[in-house]
PDB file of N, CA and C in Angstrom:
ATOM      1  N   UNK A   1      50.150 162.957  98.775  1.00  0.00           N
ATOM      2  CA  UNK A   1      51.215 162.545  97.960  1.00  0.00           C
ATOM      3  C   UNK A   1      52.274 161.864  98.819  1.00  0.00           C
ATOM      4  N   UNK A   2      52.812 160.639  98.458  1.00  0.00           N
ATOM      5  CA  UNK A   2      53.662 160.310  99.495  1.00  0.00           C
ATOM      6  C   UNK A   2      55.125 160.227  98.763  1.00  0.00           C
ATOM      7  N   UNK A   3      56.278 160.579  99.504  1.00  0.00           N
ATOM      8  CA  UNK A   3      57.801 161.233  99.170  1.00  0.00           C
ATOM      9  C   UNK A   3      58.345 159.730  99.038  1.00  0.00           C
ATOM     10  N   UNK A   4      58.676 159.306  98.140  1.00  0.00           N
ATOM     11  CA  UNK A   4      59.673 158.346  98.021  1.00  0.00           C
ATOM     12  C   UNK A   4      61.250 158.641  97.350  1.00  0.00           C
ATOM     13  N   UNK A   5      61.509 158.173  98.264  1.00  0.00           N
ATOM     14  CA  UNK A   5      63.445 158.032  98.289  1.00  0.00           C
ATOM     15  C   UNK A   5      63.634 157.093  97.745  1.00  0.00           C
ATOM     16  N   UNK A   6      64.946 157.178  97.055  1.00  0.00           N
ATOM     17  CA  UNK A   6      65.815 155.675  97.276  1.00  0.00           C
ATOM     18  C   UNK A   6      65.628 155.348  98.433  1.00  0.00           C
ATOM     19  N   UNK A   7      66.016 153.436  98.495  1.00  0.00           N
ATOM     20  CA  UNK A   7      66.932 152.919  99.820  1.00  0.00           C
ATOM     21  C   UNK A   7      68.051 153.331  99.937  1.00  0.00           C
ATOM     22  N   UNK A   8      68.717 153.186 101.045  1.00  0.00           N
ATOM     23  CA  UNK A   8      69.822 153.400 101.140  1.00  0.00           C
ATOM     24  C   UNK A   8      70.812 152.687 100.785  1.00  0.00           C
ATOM     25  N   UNK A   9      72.106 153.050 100.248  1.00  0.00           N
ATOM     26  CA  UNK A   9      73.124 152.219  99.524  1.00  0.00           C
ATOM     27  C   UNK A   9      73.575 151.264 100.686  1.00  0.00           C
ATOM     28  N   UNK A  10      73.815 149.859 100.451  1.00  0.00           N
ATOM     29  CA  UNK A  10      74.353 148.907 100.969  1.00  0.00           C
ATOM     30  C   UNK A  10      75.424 148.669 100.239  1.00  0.00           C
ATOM     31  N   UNK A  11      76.842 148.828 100.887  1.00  0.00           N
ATOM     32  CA  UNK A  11      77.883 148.315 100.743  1.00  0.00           C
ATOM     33  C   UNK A  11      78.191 146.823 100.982  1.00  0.00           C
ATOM     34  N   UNK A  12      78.684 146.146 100.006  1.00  0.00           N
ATOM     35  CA  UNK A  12      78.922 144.894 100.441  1.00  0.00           C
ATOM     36  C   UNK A  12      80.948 144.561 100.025  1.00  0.00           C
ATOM     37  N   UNK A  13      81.493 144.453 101.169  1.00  0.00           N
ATOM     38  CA  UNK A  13      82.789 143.968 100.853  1.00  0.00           C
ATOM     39  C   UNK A  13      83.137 142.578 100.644  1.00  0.00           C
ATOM     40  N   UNK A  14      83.480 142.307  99.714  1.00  0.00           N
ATOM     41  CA  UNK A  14      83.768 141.329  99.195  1.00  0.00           C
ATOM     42  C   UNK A  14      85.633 140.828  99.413  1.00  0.00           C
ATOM     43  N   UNK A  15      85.697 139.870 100.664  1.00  0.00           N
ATOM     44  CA  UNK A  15      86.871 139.645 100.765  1.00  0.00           C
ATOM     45  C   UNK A  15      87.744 138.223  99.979  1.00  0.00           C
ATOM     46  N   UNK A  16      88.858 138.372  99.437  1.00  0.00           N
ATOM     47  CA  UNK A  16      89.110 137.012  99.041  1.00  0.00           C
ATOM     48  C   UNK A  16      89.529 136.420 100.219  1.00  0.00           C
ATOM     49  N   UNK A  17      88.932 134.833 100.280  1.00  0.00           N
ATOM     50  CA  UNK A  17      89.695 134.209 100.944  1.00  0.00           C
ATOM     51  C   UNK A  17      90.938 133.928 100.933  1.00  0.00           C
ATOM     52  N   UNK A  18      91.512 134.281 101.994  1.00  0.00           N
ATOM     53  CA  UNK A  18      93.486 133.785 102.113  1.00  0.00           C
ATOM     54  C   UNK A  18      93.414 132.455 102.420  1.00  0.00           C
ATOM     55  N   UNK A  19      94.128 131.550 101.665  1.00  0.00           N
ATOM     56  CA  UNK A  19      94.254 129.884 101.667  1.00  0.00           C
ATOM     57  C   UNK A  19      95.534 129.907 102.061  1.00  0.00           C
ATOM     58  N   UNK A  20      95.965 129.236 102.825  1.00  0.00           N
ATOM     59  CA  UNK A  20      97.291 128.755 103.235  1.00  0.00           C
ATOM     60  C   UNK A  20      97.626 126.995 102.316  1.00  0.00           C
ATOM     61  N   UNK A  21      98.682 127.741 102.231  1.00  0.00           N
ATOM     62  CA  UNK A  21      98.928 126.761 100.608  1.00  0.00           C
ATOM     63  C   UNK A  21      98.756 125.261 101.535  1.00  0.00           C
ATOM     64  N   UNK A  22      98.509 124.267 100.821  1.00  0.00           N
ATOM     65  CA  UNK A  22      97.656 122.757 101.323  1.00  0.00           C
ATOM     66  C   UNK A  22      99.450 122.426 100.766  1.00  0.00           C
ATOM     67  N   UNK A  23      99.267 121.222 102.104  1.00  0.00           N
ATOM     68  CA  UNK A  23     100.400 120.272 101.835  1.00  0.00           C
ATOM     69  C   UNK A  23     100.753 119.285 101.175  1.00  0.00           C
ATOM     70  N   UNK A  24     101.811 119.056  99.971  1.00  0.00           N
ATOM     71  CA  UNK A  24     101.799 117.963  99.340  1.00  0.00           C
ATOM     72  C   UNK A  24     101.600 117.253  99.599  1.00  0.00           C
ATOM     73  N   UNK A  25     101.296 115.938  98.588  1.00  0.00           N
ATOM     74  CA  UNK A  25     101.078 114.554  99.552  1.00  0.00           C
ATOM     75  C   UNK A  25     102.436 113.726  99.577  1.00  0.00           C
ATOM     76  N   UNK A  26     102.827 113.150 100.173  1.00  0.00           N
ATOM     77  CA  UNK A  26     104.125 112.853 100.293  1.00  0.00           C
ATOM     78  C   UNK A  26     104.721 111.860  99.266  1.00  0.00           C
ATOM     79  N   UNK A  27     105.916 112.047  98.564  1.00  0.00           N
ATOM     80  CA  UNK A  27     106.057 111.177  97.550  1.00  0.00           C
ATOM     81  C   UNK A  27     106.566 109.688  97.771  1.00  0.00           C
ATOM     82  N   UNK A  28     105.981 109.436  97.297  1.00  0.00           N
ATOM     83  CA  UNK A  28     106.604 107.383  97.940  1.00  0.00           C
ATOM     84  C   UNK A  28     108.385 107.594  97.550  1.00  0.00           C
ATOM     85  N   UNK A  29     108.893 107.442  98.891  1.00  0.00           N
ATOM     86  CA  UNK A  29     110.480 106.866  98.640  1.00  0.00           C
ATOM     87  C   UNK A  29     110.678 105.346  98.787  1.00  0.00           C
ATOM     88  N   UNK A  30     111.723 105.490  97.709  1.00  0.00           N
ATOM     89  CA  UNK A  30     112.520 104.694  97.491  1.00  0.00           C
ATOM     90  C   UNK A  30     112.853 103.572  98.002  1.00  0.00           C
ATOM     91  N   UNK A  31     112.002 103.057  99.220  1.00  0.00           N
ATOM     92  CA  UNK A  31     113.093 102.344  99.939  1.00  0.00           C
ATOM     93  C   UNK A  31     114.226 101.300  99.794  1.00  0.00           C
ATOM     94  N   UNK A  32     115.576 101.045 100.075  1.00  0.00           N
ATOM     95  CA  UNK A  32     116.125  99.626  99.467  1.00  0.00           C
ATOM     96  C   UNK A  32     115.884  98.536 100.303  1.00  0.00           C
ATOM     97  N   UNK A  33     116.000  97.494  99.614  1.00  0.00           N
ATOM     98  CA  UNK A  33     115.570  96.420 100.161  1.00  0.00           C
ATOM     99  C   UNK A  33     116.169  96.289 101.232  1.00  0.00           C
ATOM    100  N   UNK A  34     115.378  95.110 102.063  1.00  0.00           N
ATOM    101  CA  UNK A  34     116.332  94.871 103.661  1.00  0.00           C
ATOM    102  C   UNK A  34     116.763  93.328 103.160  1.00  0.00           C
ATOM    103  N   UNK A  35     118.083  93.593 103.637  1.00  0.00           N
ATOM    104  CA  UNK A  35     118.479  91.784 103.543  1.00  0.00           C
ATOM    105  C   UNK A  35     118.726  91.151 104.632  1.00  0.00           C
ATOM    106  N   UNK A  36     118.089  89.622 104.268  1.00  0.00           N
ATOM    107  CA  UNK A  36     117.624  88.903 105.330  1.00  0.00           C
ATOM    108  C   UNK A  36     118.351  87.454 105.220  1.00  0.00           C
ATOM    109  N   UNK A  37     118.988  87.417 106.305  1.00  0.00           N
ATOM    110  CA  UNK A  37     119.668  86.099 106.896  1.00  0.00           C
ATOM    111  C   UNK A  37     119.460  84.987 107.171  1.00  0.00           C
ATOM    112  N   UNK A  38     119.272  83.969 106.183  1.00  0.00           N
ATOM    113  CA  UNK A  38     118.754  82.798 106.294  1.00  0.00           C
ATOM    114  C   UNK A  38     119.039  81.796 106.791  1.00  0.00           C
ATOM    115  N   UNK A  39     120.191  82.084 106.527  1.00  0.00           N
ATOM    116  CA  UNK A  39     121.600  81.053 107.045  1.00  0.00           C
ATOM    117  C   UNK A  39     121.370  80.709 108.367  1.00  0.00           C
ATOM    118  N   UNK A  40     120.206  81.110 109.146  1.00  0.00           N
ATOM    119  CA  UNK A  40     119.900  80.734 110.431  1.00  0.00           C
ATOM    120  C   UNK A  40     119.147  79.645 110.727  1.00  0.00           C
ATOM    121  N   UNK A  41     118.275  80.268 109.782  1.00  0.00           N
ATOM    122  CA  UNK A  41     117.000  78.669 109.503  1.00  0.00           C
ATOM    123  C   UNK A  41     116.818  77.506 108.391  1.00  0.00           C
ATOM    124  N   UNK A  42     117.869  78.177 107.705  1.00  0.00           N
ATOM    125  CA  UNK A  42     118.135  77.449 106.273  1.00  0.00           C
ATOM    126  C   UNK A  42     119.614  76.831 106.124  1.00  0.00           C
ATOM    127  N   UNK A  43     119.681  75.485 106.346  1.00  0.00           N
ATOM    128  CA  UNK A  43     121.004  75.056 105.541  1.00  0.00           C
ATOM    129  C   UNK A  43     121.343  75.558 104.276  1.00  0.00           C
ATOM    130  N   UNK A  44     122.790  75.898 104.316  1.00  0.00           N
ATOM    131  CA  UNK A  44     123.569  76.054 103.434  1.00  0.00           C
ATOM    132  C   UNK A  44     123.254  75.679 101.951  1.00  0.00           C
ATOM    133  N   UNK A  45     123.373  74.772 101.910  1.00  0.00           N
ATOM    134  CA  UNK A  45     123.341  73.704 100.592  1.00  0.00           C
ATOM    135  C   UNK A  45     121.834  74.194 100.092  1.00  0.00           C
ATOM    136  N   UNK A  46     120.916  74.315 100.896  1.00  0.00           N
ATOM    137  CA  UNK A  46     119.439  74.479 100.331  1.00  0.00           C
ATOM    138  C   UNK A  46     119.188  75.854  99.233  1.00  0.00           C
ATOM    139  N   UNK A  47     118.273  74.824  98.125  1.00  0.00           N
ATOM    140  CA  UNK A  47     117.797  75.484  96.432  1.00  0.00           C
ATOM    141  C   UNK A  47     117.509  76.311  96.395  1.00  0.00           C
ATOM    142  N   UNK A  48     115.869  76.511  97.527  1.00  0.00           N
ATOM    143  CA  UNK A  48     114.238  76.838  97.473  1.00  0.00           C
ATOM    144  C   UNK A  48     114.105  76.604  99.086  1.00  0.00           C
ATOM    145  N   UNK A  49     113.018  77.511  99.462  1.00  0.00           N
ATOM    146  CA  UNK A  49     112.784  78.210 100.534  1.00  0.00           C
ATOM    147  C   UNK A  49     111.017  78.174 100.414  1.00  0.00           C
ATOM    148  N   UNK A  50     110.126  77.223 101.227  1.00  0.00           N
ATOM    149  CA  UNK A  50     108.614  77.764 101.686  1.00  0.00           C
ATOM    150  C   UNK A  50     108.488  78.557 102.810  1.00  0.00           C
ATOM    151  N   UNK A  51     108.010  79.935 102.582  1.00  0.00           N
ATOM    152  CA  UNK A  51     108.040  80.588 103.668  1.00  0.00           C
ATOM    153  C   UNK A  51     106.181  81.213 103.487  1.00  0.00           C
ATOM    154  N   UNK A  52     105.970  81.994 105.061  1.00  0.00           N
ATOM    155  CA  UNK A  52     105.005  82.300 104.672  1.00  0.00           C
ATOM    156  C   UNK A  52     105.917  84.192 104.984  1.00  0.00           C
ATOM    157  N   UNK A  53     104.815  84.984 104.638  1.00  0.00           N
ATOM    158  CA  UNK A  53     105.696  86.460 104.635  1.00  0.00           C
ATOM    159  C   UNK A  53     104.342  87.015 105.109  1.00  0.00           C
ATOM    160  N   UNK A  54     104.410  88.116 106.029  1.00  0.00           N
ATOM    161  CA  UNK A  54     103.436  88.746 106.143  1.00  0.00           C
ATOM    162  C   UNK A  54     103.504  90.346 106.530  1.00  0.00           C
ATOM    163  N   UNK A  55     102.734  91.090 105.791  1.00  0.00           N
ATOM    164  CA  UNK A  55     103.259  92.353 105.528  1.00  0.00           C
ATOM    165  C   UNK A  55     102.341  93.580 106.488  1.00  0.00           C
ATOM    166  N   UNK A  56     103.216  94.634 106.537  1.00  0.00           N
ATOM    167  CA  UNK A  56     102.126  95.683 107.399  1.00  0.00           C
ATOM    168  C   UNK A  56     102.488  97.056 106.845  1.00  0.00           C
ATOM    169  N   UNK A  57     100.850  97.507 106.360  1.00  0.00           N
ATOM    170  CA  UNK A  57      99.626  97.137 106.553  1.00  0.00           C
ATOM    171  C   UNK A  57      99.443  96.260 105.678  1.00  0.00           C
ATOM    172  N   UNK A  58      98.505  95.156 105.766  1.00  0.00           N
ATOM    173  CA  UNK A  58      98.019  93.891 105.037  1.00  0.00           C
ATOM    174  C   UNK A  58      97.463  94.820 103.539  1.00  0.00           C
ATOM    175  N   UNK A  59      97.293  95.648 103.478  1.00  0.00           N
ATOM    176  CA  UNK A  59      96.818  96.407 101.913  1.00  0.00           C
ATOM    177  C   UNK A  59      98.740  96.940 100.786  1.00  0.00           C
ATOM    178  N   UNK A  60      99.488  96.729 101.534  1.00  0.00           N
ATOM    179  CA  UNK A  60     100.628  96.636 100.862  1.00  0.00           C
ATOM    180  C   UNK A  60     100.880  94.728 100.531  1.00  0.00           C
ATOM    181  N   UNK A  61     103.134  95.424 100.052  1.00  0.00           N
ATOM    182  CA  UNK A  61     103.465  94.082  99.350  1.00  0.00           C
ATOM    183  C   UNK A  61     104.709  94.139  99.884  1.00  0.00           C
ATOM    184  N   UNK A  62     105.351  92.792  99.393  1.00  0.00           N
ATOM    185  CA  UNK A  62     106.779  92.753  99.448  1.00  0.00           C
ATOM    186  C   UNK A  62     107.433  91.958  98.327  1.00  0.00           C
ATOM    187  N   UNK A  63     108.330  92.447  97.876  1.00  0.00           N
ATOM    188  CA  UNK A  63     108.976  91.077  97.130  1.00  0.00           C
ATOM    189  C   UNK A  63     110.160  90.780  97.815  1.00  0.00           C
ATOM    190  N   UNK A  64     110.322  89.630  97.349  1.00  0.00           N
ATOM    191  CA  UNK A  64     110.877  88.586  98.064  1.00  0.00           C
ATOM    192  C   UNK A  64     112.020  88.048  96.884  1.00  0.00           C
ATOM    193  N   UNK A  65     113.187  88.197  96.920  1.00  0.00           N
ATOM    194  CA  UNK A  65     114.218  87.357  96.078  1.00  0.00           C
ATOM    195  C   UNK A  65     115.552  87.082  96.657  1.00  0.00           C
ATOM    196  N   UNK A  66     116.068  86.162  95.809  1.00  0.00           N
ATOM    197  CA  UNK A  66     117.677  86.062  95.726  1.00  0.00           C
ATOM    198  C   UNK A  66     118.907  86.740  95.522  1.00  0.00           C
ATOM    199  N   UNK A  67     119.885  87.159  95.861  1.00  0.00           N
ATOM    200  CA  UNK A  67     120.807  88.432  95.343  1.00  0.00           C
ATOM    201  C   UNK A  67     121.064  88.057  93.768  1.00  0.00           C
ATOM    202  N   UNK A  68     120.924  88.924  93.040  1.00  0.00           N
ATOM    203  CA  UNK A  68     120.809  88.655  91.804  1.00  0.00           C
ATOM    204  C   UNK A  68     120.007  88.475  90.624  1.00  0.00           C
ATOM    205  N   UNK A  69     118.598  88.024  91.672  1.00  0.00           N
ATOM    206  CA  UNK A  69     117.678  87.510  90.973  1.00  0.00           C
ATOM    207  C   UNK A  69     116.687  88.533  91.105  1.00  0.00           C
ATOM    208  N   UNK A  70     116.565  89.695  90.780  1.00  0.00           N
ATOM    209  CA  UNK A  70     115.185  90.623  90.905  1.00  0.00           C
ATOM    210  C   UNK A  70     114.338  90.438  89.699  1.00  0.00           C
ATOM    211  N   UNK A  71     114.797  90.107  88.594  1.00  0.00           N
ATOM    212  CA  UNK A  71     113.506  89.777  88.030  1.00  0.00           C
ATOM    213  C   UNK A  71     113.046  88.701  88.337  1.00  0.00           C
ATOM    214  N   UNK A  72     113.221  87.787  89.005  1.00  0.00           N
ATOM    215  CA  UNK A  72     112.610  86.727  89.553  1.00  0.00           C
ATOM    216  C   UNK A  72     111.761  86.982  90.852  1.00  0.00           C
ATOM    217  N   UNK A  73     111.311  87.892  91.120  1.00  0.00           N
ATOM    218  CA  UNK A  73     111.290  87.954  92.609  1.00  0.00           C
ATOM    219  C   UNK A  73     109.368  87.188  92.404  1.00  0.00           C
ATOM    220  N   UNK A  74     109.496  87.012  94.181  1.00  0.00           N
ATOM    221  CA  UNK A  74     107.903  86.372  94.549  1.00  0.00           C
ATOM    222  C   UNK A  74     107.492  87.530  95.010  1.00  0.00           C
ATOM    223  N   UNK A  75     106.149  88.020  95.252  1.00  0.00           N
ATOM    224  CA  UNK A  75     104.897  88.868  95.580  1.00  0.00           C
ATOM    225  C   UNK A  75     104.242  88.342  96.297  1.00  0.00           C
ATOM    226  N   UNK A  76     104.379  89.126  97.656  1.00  0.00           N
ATOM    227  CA  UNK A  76     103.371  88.512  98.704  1.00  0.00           C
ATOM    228  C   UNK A  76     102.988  89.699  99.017  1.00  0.00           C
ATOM    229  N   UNK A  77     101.562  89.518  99.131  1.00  0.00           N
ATOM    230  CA  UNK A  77     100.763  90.585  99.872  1.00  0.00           C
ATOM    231  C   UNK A  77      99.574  90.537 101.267  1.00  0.00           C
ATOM    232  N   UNK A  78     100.038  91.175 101.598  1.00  0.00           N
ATOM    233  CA  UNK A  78      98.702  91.018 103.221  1.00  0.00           C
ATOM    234  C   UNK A  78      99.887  89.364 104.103  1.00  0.00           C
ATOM    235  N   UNK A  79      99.249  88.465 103.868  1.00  0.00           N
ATOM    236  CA  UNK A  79      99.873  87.668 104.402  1.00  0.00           C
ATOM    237  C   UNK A  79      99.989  86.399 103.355  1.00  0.00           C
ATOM    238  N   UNK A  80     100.632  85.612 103.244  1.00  0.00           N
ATOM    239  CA  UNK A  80     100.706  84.963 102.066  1.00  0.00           C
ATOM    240  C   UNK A  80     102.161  84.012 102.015  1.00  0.00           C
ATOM    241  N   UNK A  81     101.726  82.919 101.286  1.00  0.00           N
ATOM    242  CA  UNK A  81     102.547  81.594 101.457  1.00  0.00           C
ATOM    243  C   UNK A  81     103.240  81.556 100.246  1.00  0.00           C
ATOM    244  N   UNK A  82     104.695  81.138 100.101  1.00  0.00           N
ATOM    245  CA  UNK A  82     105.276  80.910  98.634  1.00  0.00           C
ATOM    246  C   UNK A  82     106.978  80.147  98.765  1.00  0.00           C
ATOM    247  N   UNK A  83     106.825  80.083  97.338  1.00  0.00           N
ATOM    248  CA  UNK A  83     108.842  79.250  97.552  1.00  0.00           C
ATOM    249  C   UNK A  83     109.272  80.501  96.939  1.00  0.00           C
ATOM    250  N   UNK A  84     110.190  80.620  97.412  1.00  0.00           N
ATOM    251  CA  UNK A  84     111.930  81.411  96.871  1.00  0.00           C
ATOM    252  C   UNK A  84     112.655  80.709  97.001  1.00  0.00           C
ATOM    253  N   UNK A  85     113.324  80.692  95.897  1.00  0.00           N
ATOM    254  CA  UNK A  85     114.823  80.231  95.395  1.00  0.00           C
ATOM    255  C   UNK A  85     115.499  81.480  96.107  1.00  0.00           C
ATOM    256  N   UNK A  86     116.592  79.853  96.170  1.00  0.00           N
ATOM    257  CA  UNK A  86     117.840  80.839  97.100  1.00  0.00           C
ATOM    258  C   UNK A  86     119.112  80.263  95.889  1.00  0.00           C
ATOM    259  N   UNK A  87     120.259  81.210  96.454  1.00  0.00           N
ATOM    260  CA  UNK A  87     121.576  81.155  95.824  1.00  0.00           C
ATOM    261  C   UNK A  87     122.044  81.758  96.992  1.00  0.00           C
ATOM    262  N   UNK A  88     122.595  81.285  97.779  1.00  0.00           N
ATOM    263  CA  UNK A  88     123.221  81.500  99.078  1.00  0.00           C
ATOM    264  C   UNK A  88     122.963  81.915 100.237  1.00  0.00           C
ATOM    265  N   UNK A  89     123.017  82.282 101.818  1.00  0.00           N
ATOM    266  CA  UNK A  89     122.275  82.209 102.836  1.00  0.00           C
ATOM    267  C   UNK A  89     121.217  83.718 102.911  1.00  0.00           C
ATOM    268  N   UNK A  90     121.507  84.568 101.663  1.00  0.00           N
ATOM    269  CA  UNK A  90     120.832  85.675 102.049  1.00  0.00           C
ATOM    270  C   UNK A  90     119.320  86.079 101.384  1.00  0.00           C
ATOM    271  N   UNK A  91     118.053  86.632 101.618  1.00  0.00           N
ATOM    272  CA  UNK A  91     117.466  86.659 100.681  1.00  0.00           C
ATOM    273  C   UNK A  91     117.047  88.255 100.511  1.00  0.00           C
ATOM    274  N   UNK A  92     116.953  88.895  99.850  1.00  0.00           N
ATOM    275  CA  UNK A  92     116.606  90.902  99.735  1.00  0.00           C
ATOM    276  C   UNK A  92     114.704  90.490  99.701  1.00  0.00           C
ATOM    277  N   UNK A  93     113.999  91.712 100.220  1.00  0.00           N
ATOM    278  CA  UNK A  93     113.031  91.879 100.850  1.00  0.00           C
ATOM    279  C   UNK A  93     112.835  93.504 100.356  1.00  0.00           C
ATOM    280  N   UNK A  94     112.183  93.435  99.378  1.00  0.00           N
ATOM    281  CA  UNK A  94     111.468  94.900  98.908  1.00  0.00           C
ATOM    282  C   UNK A  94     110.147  95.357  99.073  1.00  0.00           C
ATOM    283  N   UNK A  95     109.583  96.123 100.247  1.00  0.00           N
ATOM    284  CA  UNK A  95     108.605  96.804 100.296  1.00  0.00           C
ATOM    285  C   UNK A  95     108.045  97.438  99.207  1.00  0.00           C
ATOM    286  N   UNK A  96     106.659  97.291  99.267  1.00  0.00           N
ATOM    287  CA  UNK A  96     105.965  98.249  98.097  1.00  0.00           C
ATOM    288  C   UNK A  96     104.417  98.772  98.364  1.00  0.00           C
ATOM    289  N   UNK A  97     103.946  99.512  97.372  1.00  0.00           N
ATOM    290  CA  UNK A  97     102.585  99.415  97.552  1.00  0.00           C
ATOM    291  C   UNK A  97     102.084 100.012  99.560  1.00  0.00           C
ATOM    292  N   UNK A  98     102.448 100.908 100.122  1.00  0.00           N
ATOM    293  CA  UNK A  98     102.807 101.233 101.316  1.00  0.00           C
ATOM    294  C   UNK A  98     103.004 100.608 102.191  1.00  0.00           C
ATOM    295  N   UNK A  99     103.820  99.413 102.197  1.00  0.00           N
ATOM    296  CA  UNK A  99     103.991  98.153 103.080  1.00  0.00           C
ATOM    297  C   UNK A  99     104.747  99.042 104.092  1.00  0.00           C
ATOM    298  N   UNK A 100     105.109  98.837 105.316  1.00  0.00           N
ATOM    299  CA  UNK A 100     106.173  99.622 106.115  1.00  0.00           C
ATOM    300  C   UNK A 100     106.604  98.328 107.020  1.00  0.00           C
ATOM    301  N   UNK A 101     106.493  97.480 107.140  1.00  0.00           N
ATOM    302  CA  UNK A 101     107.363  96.461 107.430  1.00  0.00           C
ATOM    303  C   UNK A 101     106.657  94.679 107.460  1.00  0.00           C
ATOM    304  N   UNK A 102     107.456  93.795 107.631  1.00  0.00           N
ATOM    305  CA  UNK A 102     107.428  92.174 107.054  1.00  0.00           C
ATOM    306  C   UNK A 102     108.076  91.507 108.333  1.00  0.00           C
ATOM    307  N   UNK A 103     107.377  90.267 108.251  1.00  0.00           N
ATOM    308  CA  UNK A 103     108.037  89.224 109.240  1.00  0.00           C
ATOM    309  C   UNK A 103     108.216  87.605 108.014  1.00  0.00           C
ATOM    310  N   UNK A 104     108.746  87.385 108.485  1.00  0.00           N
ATOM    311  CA  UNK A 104     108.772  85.769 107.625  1.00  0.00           C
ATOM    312  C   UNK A 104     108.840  84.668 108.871  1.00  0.00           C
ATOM    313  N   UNK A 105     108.469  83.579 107.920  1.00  0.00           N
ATOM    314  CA  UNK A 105     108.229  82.466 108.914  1.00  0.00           C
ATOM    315  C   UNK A 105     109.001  81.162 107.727  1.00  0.00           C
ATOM    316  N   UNK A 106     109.566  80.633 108.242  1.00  0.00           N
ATOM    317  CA  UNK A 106     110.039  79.654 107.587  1.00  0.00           C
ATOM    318  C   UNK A 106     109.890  78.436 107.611  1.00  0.00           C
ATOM    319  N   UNK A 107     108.729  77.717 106.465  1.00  0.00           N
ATOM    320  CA  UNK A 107     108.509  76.241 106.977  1.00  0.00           C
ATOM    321  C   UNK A 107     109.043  75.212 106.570  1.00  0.00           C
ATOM    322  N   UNK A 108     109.551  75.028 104.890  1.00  0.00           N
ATOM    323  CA  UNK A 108     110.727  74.064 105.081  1.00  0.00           C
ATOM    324  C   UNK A 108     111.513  74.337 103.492  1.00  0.00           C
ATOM    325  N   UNK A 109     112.265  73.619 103.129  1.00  0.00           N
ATOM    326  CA  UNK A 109     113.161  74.055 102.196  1.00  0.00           C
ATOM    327  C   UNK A 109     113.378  72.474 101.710  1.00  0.00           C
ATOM    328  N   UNK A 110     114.021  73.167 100.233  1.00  0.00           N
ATOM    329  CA  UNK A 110     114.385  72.038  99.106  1.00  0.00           C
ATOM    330  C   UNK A 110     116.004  71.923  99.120  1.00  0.00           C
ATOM    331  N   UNK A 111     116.728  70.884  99.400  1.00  0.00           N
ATOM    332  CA  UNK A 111     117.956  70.655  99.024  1.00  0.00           C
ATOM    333  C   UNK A 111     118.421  69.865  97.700  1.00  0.00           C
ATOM    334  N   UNK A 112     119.453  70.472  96.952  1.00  0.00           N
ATOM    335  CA  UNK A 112     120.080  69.159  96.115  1.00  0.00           C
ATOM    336  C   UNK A 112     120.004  67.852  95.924  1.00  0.00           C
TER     337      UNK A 112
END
């Protein structure tokens, strides 16, 4: 006759994992525009402005306007050619889309 037992009890502990809370993702601020001095490369008197603008990282944007004029503004992205109208020597420069900074190049302009 052969004696059979139970097996023996196996305990199994079951721990929760402790998560250390995950870090938000950071919320896009605000930035305000930078204003930019034209009056260096641009006569006075001048309408309209061909510039080329080029942005970093090339997967962002910038707009590009006149004081006053934000619904008018131009959209350049990565690197990219366009006119802005001007109304006096200054022009505002709004990052977007995770741009973190712009250079401009100025190739020629429209006068009166």
């Amino acid at each position: 006759m052969i004696d059979m037992s139970p097996p023996p009890a196996i305990y199994l502990q079951m721990a929760q994992a402790e998560t250390e809370p995950q870090p938000e993702a950071p919320a896009e601020v605000d930035i305000p525009p930078a204003k930019v001095d034209v009056g260096r490369y641009v006569p006075a008197s001048a309408t309209e402005v061909v510039i080329i603008v080029t942005v970093t990282p090339p997967t962002g944007a910038a707009l590009v306007y006149a004081p006053g004029s934000e619904k008018s503004a131009t959209l350049f992205r990565g690197k990219m050619g366009g006119e802005v109208r001007l109304d006096g020597p200054y022009l505002y420069v709004k990052l977007i889309d995770g741009a973190t900074n712009f250079e401009i190049q100025y190739l020629r302009w429209r006068e009166p």
